[in-house]
C-alpha atoms as a PDB file:
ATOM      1  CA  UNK A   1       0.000   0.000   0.000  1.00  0.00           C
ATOM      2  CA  UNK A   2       1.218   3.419  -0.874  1.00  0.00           C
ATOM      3  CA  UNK A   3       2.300   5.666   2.113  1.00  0.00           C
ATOM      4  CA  UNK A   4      -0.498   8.236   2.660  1.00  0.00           C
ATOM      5  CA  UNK A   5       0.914  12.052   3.394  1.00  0.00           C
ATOM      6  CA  UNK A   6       0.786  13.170   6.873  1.00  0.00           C
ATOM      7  CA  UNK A   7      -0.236  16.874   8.263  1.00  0.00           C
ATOM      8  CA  UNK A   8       2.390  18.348   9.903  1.00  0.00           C
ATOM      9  CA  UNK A   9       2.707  19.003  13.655  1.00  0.00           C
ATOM     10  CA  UNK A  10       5.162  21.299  15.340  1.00  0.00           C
ATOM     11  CA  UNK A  11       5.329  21.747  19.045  1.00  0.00           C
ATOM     12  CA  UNK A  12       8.429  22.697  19.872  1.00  0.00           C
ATOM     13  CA  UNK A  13      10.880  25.871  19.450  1.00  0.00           C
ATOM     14  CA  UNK A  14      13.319  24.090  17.004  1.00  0.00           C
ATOM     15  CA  UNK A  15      10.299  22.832  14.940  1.00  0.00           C
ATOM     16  CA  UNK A  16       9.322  26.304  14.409  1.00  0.00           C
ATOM     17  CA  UNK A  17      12.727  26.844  13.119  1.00  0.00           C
ATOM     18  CA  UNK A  18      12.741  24.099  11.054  1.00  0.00           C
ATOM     19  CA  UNK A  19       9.562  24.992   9.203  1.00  0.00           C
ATOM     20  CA  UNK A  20      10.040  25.220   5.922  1.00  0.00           C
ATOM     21  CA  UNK A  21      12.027  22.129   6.081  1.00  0.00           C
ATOM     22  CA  UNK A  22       9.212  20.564   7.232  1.00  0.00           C
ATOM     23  CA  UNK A  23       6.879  22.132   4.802  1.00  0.00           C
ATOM     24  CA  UNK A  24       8.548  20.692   2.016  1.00  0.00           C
ATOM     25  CA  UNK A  25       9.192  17.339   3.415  1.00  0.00           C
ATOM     26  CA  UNK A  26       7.599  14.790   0.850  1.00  0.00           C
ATOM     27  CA  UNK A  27       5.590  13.032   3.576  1.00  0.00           C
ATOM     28  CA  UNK A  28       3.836  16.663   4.215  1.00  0.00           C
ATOM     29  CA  UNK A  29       3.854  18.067   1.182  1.00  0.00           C
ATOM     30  CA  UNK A  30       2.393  15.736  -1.092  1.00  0.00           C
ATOM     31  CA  UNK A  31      -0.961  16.604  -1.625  1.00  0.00           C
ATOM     32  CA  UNK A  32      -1.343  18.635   1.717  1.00  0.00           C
ATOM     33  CA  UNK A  33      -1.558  22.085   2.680  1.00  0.00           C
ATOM     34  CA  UNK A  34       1.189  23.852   5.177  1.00  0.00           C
ATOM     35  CA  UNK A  35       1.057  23.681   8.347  1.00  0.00           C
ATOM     36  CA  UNK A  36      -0.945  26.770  10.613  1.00  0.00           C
ATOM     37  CA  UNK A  37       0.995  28.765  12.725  1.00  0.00           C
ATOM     38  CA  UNK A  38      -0.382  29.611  16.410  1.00  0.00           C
ATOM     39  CA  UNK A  39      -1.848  32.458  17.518  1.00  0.00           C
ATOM     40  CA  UNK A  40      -0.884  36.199  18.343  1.00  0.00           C
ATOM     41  CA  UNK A  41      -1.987  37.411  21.794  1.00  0.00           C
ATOM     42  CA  UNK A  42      -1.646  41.113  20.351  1.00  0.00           C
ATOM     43  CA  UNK A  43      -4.304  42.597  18.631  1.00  0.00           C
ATOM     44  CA  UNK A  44      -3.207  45.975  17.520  1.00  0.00           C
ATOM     45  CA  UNK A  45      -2.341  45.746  13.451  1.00  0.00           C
ATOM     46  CA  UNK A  46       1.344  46.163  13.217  1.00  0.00           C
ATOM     47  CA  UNK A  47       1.446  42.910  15.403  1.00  0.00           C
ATOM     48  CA  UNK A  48      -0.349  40.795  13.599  1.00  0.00           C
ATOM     49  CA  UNK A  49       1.005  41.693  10.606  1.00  0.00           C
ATOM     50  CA  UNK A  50       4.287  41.179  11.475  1.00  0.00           C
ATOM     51  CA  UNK A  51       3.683  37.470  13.631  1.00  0.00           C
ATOM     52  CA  UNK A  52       1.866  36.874   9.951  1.00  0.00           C
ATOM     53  CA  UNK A  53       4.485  37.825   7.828  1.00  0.00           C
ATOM     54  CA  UNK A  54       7.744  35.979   9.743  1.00  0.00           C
ATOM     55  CA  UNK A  55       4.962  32.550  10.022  1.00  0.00           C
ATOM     56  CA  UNK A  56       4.709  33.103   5.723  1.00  0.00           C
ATOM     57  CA  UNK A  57       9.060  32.998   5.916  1.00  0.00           C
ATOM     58  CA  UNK A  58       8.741  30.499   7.875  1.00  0.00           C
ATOM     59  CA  UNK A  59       7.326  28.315   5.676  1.00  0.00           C
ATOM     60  CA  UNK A  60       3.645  28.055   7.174  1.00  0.00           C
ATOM     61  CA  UNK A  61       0.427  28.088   4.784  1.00  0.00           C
ATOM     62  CA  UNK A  62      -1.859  29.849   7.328  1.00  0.00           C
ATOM     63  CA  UNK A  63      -2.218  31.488  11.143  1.00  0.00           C
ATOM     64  CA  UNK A  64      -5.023  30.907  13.737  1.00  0.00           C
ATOM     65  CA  UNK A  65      -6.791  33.666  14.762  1.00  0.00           C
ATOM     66  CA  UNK A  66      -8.577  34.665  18.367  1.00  0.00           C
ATOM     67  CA  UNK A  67      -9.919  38.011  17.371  1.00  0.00           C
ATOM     68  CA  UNK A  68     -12.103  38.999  14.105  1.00  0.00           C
ATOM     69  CA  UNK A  69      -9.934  42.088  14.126  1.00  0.00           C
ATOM     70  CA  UNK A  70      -6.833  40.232  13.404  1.00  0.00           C
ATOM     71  CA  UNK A  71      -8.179  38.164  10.271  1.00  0.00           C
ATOM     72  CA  UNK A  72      -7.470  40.964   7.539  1.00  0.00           C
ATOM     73  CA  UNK A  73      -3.792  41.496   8.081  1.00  0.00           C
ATOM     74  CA  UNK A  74      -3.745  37.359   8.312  1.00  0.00           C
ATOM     75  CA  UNK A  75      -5.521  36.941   4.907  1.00  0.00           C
ATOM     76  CA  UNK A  76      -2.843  39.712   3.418  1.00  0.00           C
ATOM     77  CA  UNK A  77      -0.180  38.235   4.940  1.00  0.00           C
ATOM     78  CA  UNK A  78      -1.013  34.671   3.289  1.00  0.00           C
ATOM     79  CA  UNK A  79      -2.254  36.303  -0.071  1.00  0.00           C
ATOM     80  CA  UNK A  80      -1.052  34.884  -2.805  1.00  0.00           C
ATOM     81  CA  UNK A  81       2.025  37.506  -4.542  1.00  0.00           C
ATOM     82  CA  UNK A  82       2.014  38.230  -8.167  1.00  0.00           C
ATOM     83  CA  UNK A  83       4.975  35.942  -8.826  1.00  0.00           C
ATOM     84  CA  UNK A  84       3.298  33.142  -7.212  1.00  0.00           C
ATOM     85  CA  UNK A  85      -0.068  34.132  -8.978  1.00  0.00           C
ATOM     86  CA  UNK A  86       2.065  34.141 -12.405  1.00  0.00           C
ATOM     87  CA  UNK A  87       3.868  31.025 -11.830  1.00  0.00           C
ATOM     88  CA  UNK A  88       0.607  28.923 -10.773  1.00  0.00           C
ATOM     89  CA  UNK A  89      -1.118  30.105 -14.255  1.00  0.00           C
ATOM     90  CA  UNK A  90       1.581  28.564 -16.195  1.00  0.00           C
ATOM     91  CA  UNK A  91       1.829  25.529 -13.929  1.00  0.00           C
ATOM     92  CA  UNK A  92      -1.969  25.301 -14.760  1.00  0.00           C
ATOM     93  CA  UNK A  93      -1.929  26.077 -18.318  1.00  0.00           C
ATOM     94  CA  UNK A  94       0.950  23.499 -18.932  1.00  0.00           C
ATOM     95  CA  UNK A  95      -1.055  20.565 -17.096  1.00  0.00           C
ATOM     96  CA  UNK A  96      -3.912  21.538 -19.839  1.00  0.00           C
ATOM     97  CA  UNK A  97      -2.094  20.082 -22.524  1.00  0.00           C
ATOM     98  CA  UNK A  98      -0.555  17.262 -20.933  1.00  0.00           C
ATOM     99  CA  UNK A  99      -2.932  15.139 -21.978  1.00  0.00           C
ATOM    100  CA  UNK A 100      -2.965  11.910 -20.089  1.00  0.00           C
ATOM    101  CA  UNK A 101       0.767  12.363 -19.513  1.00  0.00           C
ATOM    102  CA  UNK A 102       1.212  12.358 -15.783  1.00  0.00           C
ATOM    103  CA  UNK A 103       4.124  14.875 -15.470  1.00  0.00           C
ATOM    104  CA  UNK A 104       5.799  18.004 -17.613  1.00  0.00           C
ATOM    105  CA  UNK A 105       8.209  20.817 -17.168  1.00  0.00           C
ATOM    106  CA  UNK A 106       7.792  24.511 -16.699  1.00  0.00           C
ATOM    107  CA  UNK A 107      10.497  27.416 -16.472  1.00  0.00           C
ATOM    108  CA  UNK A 108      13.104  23.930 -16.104  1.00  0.00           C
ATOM    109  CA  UNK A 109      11.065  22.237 -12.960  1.00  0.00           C
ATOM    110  CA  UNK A 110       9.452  19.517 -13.224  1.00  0.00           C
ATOM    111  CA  UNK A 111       5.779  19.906 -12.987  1.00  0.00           C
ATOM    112  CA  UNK A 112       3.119  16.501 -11.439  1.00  0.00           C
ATOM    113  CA  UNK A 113       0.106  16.231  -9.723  1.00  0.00           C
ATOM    114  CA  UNK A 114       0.996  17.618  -6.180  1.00  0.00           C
ATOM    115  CA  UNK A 115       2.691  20.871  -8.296  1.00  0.00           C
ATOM    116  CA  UNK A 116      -0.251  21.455 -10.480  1.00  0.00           C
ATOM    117  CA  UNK A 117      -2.654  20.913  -7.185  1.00  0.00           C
ATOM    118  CA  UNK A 118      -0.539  23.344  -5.491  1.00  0.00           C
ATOM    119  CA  UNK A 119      -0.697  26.265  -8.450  1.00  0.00           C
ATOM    120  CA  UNK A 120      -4.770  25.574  -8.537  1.00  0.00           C
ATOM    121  CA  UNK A 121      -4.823  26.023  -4.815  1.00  0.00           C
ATOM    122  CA  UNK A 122      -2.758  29.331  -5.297  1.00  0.00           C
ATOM    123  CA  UNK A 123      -5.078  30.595  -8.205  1.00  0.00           C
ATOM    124  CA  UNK A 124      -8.147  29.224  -5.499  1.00  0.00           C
ATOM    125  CA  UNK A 125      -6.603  31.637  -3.062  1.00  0.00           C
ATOM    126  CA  UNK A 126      -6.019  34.474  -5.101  1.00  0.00           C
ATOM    127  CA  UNK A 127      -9.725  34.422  -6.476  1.00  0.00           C
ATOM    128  CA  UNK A 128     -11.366  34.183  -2.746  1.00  0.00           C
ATOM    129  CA  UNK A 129      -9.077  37.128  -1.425  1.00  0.00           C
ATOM    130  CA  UNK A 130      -9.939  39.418  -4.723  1.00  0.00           C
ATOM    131  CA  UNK A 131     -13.678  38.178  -3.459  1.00  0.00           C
ATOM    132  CA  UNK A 132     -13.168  39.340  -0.057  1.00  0.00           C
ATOM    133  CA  UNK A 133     -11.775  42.665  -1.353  1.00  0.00           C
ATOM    134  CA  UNK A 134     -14.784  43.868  -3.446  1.00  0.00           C
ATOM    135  CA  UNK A 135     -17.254  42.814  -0.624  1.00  0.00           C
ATOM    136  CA  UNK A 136     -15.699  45.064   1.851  1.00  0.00           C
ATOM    137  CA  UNK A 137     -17.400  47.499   2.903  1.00  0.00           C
ATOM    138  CA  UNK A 138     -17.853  49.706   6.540  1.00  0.00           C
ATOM    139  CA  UNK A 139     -20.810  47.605   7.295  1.00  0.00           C
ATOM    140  CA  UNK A 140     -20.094  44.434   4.984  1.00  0.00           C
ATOM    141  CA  UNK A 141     -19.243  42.522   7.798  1.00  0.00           C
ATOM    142  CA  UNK A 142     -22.863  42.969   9.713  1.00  0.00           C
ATOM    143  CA  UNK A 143     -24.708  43.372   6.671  1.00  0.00           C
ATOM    144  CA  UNK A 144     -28.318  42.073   7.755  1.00  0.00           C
ATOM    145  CA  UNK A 145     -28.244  39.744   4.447  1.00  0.00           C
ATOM    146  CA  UNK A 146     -25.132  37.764   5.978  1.00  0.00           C
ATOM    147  CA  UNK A 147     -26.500  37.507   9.055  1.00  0.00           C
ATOM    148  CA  UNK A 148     -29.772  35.574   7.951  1.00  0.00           C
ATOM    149  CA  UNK A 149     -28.003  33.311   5.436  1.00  0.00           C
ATOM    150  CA  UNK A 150     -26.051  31.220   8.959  1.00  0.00           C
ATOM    151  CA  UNK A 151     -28.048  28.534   9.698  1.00  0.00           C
ATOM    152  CA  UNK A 152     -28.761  29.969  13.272  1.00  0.00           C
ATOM    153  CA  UNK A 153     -30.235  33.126  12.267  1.00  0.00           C
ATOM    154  CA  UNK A 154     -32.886  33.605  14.697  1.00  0.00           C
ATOM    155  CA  UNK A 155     -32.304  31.556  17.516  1.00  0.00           C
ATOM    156  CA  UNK A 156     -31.460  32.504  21.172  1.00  0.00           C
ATOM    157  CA  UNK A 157     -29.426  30.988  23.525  1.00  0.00           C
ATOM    158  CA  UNK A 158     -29.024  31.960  27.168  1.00  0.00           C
ATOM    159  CA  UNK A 159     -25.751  30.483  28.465  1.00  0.00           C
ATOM    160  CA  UNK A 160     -25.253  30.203  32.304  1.00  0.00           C
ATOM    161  CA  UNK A 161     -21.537  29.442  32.120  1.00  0.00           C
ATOM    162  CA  UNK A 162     -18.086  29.775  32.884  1.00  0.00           C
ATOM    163  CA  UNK A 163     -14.579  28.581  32.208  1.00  0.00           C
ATOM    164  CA  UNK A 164     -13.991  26.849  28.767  1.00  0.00           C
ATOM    165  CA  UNK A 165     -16.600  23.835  28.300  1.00  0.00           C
ATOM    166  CA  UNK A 166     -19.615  25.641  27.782  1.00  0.00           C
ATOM    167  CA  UNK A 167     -18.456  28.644  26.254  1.00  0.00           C
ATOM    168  CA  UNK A 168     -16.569  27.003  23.786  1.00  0.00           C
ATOM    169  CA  UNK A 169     -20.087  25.229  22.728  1.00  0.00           C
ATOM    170  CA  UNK A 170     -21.999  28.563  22.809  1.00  0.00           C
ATOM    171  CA  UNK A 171     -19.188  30.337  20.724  1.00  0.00           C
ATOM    172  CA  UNK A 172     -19.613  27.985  18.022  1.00  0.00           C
ATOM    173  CA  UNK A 173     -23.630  28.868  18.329  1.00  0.00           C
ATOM    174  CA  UNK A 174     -22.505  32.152  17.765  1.00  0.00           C
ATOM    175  CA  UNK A 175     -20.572  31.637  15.168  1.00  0.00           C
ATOM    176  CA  UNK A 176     -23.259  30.088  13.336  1.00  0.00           C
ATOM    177  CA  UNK A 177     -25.538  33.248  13.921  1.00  0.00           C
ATOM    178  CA  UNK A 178     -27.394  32.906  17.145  1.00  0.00           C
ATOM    179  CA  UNK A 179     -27.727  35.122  19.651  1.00  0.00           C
ATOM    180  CA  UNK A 180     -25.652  34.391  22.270  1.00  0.00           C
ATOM    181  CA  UNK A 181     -26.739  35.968  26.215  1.00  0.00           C
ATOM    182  CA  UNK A 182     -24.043  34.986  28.338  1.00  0.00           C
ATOM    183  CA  UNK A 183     -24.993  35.074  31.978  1.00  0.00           C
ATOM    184  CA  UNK A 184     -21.739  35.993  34.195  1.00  0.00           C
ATOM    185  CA  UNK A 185     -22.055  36.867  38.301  1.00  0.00           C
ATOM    186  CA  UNK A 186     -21.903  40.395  39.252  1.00  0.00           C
ATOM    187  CA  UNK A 187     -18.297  41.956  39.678  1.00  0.00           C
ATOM    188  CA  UNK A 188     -15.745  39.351  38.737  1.00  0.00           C
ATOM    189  CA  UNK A 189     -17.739  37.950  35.583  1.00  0.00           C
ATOM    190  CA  UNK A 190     -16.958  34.381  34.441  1.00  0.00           C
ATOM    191  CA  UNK A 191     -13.561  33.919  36.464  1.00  0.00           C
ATOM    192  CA  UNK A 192     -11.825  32.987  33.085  1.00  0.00           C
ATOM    193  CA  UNK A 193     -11.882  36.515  32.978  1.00  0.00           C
ATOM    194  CA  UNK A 194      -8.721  36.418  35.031  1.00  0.00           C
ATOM    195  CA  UNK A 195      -6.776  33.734  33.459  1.00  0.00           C
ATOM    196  CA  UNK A 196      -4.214  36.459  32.221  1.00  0.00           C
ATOM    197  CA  UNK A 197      -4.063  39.752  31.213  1.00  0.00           C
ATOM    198  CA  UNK A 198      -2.640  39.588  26.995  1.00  0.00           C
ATOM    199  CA  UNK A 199      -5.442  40.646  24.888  1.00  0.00           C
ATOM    200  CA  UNK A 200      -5.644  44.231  25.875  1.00  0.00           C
ATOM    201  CA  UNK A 201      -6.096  43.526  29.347  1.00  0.00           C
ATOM    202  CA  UNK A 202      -8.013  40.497  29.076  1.00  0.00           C
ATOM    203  CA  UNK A 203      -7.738  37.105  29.195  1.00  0.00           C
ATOM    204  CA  UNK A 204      -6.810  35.574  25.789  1.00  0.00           C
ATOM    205  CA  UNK A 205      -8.990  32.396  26.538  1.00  0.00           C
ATOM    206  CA  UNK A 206     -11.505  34.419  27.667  1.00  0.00           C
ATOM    207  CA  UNK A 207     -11.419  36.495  24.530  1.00  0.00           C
ATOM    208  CA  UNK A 208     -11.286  33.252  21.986  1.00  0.00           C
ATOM    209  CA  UNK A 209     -14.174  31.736  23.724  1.00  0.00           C
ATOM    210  CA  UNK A 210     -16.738  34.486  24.003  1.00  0.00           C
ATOM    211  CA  UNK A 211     -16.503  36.430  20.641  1.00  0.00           C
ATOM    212  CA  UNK A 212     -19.921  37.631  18.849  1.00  0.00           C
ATOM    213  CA  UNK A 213     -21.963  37.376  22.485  1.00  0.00           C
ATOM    214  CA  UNK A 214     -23.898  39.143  24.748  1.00  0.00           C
ATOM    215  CA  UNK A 215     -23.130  39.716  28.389  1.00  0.00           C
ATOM    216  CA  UNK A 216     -25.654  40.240  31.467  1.00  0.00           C
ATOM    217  CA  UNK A 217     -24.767  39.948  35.564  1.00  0.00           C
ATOM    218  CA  UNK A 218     -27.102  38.671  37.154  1.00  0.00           C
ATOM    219  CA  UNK A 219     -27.301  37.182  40.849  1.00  0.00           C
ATOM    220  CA  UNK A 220     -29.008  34.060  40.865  1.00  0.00           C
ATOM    221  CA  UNK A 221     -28.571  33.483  44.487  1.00  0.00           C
ATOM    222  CA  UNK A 222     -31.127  36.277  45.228  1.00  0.00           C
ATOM    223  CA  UNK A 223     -35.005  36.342  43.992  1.00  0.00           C
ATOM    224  CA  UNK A 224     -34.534  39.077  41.891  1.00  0.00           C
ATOM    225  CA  UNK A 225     -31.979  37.723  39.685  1.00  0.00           C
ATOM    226  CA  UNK A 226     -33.691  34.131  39.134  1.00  0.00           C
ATOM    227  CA  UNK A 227     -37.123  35.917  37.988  1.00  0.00           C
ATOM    228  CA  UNK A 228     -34.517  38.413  35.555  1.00  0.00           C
ATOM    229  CA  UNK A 229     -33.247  35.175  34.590  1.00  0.00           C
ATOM    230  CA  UNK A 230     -36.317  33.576  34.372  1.00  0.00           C
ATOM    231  CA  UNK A 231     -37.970  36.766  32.067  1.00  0.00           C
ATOM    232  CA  UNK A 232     -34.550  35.822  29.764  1.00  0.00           C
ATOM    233  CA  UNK A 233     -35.338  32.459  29.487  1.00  0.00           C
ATOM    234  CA  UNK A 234     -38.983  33.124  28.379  1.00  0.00           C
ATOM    235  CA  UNK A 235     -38.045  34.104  25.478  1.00  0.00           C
ATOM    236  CA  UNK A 236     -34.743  31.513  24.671  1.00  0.00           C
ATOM    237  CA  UNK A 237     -34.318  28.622  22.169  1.00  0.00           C
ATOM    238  CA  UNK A 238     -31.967  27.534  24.197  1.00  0.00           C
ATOM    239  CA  UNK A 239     -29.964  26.937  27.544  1.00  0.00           C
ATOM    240  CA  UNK A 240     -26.400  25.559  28.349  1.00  0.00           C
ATOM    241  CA  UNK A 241     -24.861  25.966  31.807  1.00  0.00           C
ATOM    242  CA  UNK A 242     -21.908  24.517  32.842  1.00  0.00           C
ATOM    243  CA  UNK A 243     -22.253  24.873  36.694  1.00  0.00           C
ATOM    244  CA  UNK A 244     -20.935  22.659  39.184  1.00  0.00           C
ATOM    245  CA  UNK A 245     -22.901  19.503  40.403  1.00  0.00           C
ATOM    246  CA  UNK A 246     -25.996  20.778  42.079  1.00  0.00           C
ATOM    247  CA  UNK A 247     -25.445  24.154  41.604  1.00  0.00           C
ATOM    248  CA  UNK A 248     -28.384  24.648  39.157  1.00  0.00           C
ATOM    249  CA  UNK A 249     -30.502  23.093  41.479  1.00  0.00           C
ATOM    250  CA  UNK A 250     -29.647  25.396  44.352  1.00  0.00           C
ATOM    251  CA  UNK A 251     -30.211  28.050  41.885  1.00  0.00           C
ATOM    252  CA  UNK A 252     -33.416  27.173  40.532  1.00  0.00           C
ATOM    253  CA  UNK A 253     -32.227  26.897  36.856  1.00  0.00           C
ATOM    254  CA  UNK A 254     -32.086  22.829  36.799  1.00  0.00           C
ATOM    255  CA  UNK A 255     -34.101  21.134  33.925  1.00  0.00           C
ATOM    256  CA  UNK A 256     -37.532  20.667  35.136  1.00  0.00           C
ATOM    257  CA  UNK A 257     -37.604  24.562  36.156  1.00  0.00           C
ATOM    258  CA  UNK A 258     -36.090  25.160  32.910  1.00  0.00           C
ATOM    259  CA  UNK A 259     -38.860  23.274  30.614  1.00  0.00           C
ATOM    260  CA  UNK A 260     -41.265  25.326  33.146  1.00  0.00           C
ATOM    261  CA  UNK A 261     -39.679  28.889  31.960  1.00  0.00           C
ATOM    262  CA  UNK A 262     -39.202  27.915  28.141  1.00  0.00           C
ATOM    263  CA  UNK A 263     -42.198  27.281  26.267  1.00  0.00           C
ATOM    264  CA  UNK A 264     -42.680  24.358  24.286  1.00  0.00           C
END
């Protein structure tokens, strides 16, 4: 059986410097994409650009983002150049008249499948950033039409939670277009709040996990916050909470009260 190609996986400082070795190792490369560097804890532009630009030299194909702020100078940073636009329309152009030969040669190098896959993927990249570019707009990115095409459009969810479990689950809810009410205790907020202090003050988990939501404190130890929390759920979809063992009992937000505040 032919070997398959594996996705790369670096974890360690020399890896990182080893990365375009990596990239073009023929157990990566073949067929597959570059790895994705990490992410930046920095959100101001210059930062971003610049952890972007040294991950490109590096040899990665991509970076992860934890901010929606940071995803332009990523997508600019990764865009395919001129040259590389240039070269992958010849690669392309050649593999149209190789017929059912299975390899060629352009500008000296030897051109097969993984080559001309890699030029399409360039030309791919190149169209869906040009894309990108004449959508932009001031409000293109909370333009009411894109909001109703995600398949949550619509829905509310009221999230009684803290840490990473349940808001990871509610951020991908968001991401899909619900409405997102996170529920955090008065003062301190959801104590992942605290974790660190990298993303402008704030925790960088905390940041990454709660994007696109809504916050509210409420105190549902006291009557007044479980009948404010009770009004909220009245008029949810849905409810996650992530508290500990009997904790939603004490607070009067376990399942049975739950199915009593949410209408059918």
């Amino acid at each position: 059986m032919a070997a398959r190609p594996g996705s790369a996986l670096i974890e360690t400082a020399e890896g990182i410097l080893r990365a375009p070795a990596v990239a073009d190792c023929p157990e990566v490369s073949t067929g597959k994409p570059a790895p994705i560097d990490g992410v930046t804890t920095d959100l101001t532009r210059p930062a971003v650009a610049s952890d972007a630009a040294r991950a490109r030299r590096l040899g990665f194909g991509g970076k992860l983002c934890i901010h929606p702020a940071q995803v332009p100078e990523v997508n600019q940073a990764f865009a395919p150049d001129q040259t590389e636009i240039a070269w992958a329309r010849r690669i392309v152009a050649a593999a149209a008249g190789l017929g059912g030969a299975g390899a060629g040669r352009v500008d000296g190098q030897m051109i097969d499948k993984p080559v001309i896959d890699r030029a399409r993927r360039i030309l791919s990249a190149a169209t869906a950033t040009a894309t990108e570019e004449e959508a932009e707009g001031p409000e293109a990115a909370d333009s009411p039409a894109t909001a109703a095409e995600l398949p949550l459009a619509g829905v509310t969810v009221v999230a009684l939670e803290q840490a990473v479990a349940a808001p990871f689950a509610t951020r991908q809810l968001a991401d899909l277009g619900a409405r997102v009410i996170k529920i955090e205790r008065p003062g301190e907020g959801d104590f992942a709040r605290g974790y660190d202090r990298t993303v402008l003050g704030q925790a960088s988990y905390f940041v990454w996990l709660n994007r696109g939501k809504e916050s509210v404190e409420l105190d549902i130890k006291t009557d007044q916050g479980r009948a404010q929390l009770d009004a909220i759920l009245a008029r949810a979809d849905v409810f996650v909470q992530n508290l500990a063992p009997g904790a939603a009992d004490r607070a009067g937000s376990a399942l049975p009260t739950c199915r009593r505040a949410i209408p059918a």
